[in-house]
N, C-alpha and C. Protein backbone atom coordinates (compact mmCIF):
# COMPACT_ATOMS: atom_id res chain seq x y z
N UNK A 1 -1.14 -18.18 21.59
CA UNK A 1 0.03 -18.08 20.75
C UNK A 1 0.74 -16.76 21.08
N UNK A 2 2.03 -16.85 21.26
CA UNK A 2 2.95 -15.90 21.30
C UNK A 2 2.83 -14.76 20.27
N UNK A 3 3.60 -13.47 20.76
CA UNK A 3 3.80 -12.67 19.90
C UNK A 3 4.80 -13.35 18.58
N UNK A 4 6.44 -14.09 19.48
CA UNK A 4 7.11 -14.32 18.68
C UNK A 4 6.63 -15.91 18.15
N UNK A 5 5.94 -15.98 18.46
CA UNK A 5 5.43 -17.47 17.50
C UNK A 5 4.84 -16.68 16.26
N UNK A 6 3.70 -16.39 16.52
CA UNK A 6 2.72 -15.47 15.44
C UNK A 6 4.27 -14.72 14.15
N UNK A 7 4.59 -14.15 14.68
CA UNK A 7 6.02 -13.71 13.88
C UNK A 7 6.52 -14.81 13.09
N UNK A 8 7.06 -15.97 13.82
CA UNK A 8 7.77 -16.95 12.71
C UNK A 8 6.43 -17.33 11.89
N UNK A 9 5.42 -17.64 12.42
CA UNK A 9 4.34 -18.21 11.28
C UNK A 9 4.23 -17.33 9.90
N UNK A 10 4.31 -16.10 9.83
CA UNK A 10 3.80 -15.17 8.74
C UNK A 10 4.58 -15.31 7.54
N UNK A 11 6.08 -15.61 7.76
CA UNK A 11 6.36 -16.01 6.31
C UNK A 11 6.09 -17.43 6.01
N UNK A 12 5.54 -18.36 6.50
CA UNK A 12 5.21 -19.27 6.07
C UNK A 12 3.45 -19.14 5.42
N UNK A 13 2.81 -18.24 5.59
CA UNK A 13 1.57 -17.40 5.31
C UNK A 13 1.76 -17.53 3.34
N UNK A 14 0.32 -17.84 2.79
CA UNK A 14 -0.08 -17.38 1.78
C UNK A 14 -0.16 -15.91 1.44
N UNK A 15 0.28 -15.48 0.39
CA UNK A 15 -0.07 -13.67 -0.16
C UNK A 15 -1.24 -13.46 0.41
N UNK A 16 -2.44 -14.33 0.17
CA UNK A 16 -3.62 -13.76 0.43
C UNK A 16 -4.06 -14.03 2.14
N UNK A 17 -2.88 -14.89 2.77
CA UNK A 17 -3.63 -14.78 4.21
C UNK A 17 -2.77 -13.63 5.04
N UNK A 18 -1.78 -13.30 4.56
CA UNK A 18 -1.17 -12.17 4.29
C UNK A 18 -2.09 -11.05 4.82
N UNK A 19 -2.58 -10.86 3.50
CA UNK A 19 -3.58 -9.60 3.28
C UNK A 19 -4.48 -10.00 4.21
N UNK A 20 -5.06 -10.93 4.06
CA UNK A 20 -5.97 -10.98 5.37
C UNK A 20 -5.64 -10.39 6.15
N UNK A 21 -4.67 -10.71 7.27
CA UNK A 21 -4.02 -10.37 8.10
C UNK A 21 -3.74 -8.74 8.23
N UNK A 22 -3.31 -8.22 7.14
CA UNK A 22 -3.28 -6.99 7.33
C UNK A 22 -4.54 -6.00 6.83
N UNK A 23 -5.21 -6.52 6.43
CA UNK A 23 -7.09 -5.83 6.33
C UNK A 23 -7.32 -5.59 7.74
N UNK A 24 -7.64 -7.16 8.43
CA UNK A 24 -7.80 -6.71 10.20
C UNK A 24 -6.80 -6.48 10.91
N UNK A 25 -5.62 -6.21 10.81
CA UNK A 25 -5.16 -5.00 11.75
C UNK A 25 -5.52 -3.35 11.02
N UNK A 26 -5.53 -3.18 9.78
CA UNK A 26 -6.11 -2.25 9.76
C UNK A 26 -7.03 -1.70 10.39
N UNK A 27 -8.37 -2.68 10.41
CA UNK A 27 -9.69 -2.69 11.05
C UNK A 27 -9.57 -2.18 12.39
N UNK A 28 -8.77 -2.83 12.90
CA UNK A 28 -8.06 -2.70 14.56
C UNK A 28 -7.64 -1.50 14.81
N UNK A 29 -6.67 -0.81 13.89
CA UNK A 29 -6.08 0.38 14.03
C UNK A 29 -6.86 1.13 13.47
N UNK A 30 -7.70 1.44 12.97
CA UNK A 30 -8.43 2.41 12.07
C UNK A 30 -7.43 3.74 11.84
N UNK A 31 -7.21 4.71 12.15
CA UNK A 31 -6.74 5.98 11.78
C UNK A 31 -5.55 5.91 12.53
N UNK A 32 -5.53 5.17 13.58
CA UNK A 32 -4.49 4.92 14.47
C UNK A 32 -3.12 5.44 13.54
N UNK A 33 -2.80 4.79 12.72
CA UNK A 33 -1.09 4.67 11.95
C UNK A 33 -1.09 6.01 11.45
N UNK A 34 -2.07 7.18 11.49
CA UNK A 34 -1.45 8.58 10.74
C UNK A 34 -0.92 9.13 12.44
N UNK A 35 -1.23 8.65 13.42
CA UNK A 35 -0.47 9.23 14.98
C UNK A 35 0.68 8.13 15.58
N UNK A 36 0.86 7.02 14.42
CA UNK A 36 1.70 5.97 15.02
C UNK A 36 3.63 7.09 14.81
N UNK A 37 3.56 8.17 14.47
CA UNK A 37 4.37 8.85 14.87
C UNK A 37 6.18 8.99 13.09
N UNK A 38 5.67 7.83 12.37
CA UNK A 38 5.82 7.37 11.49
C UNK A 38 5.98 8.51 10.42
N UNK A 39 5.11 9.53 10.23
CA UNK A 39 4.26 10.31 9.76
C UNK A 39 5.00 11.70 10.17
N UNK A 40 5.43 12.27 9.10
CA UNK A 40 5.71 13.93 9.33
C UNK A 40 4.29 14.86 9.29
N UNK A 41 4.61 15.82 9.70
CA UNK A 41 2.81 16.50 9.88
C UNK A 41 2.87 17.10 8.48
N UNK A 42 3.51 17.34 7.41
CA UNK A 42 3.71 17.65 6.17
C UNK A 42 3.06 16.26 5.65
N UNK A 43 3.67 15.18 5.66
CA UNK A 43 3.13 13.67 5.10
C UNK A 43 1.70 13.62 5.43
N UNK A 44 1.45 13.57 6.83
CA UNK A 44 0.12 13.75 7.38
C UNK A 44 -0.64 14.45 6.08
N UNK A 45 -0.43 15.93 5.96
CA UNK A 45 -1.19 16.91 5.51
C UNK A 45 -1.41 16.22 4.13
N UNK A 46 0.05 16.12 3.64
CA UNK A 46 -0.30 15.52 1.98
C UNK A 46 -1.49 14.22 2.16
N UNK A 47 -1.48 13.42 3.36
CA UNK A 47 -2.36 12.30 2.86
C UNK A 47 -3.54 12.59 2.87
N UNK A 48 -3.78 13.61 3.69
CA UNK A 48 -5.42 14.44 4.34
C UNK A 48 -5.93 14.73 3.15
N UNK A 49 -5.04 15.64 2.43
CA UNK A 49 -5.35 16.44 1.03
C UNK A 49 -5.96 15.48 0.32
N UNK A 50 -4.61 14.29 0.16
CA UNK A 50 -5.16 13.81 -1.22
C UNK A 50 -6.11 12.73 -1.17
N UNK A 51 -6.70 12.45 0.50
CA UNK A 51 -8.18 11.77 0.66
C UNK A 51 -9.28 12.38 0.26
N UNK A 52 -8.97 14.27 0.55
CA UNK A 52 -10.18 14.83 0.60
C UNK A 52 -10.40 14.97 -1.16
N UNK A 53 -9.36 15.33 -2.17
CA UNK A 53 -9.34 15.21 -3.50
C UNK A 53 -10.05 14.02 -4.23
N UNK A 54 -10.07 13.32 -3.56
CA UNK A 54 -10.47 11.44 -4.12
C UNK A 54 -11.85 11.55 -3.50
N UNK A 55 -11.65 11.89 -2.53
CA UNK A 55 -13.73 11.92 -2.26
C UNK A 55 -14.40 13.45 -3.11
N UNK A 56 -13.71 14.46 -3.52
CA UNK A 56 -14.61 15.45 -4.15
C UNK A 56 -14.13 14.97 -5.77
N UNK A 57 -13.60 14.19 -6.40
CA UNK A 57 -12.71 13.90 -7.55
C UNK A 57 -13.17 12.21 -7.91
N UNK A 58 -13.85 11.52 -6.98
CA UNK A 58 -13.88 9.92 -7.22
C UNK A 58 -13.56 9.60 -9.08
N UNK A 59 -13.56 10.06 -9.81
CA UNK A 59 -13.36 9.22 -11.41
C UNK A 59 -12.07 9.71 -11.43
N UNK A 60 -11.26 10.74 -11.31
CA UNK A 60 -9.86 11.08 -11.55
C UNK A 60 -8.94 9.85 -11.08
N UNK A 61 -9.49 9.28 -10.13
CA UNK A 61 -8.31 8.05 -9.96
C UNK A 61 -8.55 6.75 -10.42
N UNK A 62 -7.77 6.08 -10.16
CA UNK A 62 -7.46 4.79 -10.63
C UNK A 62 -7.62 3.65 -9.35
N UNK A 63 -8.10 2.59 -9.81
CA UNK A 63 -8.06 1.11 -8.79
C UNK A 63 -5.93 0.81 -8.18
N UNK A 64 -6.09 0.33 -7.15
CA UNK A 64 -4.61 -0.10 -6.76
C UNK A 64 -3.88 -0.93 -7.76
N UNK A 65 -4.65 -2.37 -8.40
CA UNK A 65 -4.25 -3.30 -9.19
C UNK A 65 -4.20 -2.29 -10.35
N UNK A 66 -4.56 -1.38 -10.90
CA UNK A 66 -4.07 -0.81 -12.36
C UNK A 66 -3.01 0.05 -11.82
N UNK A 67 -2.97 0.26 -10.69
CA UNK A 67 -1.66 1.95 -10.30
C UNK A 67 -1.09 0.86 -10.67
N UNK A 68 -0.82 0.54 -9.83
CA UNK A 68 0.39 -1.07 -9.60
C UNK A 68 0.99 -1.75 -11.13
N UNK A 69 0.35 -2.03 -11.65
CA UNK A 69 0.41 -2.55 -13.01
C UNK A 69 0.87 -1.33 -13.86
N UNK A 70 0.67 -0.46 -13.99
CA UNK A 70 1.12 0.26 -14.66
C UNK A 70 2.88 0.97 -14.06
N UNK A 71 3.09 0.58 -13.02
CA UNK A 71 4.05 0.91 -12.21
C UNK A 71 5.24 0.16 -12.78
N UNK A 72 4.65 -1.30 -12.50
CA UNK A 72 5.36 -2.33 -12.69
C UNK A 72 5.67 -2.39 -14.20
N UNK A 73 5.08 -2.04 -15.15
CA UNK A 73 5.05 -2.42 -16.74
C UNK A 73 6.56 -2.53 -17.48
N UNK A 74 7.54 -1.14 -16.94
CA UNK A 74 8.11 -0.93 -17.12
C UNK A 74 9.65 -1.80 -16.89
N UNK A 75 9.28 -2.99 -16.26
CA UNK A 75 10.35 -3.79 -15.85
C UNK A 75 9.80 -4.86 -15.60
N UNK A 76 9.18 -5.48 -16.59
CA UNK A 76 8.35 -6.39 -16.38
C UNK A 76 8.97 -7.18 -18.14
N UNK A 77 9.55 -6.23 -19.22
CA UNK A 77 9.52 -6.45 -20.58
C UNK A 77 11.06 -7.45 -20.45
């Protein structure tokens, strides 16, 4: 299968094969996307920080589905 085949298929894709999909390219890229160039070395730094905060801090944060939800709440009424 083509690059541009694979392309038209994805919006025809379920949310969750979706995510699939982007779990393993994650997997694929591992750290890759903080040098995909995307990234200011300031952005960089902030994300470094606030990994290393979440591993010496693990209870201060929150799951994605509650950030999210609580994000959303506000325009949801």
């Amino acid at each position: 299968m083509s690059k541009t085949e694979i392309l038209q298929e994805l919006p025809q894709l379920t949310p969750g094969e979706r995510q699939e999909i982007r779990e393993r390219l994650a997997e694929l890229d591992q750290d890759d996307w903080l040098d995909a160039g995307a990234l200011t070395s300031a952005e960089k730094t902030l994300i470094e920080e606030r990994f290393r905060d979440l591993e010496a801090n693990p209870r201060t944060s929150i799951p994605w589905d509650e950030a999210k939800a609580r994000l959303l709440a506000p325009f949801r009424r």
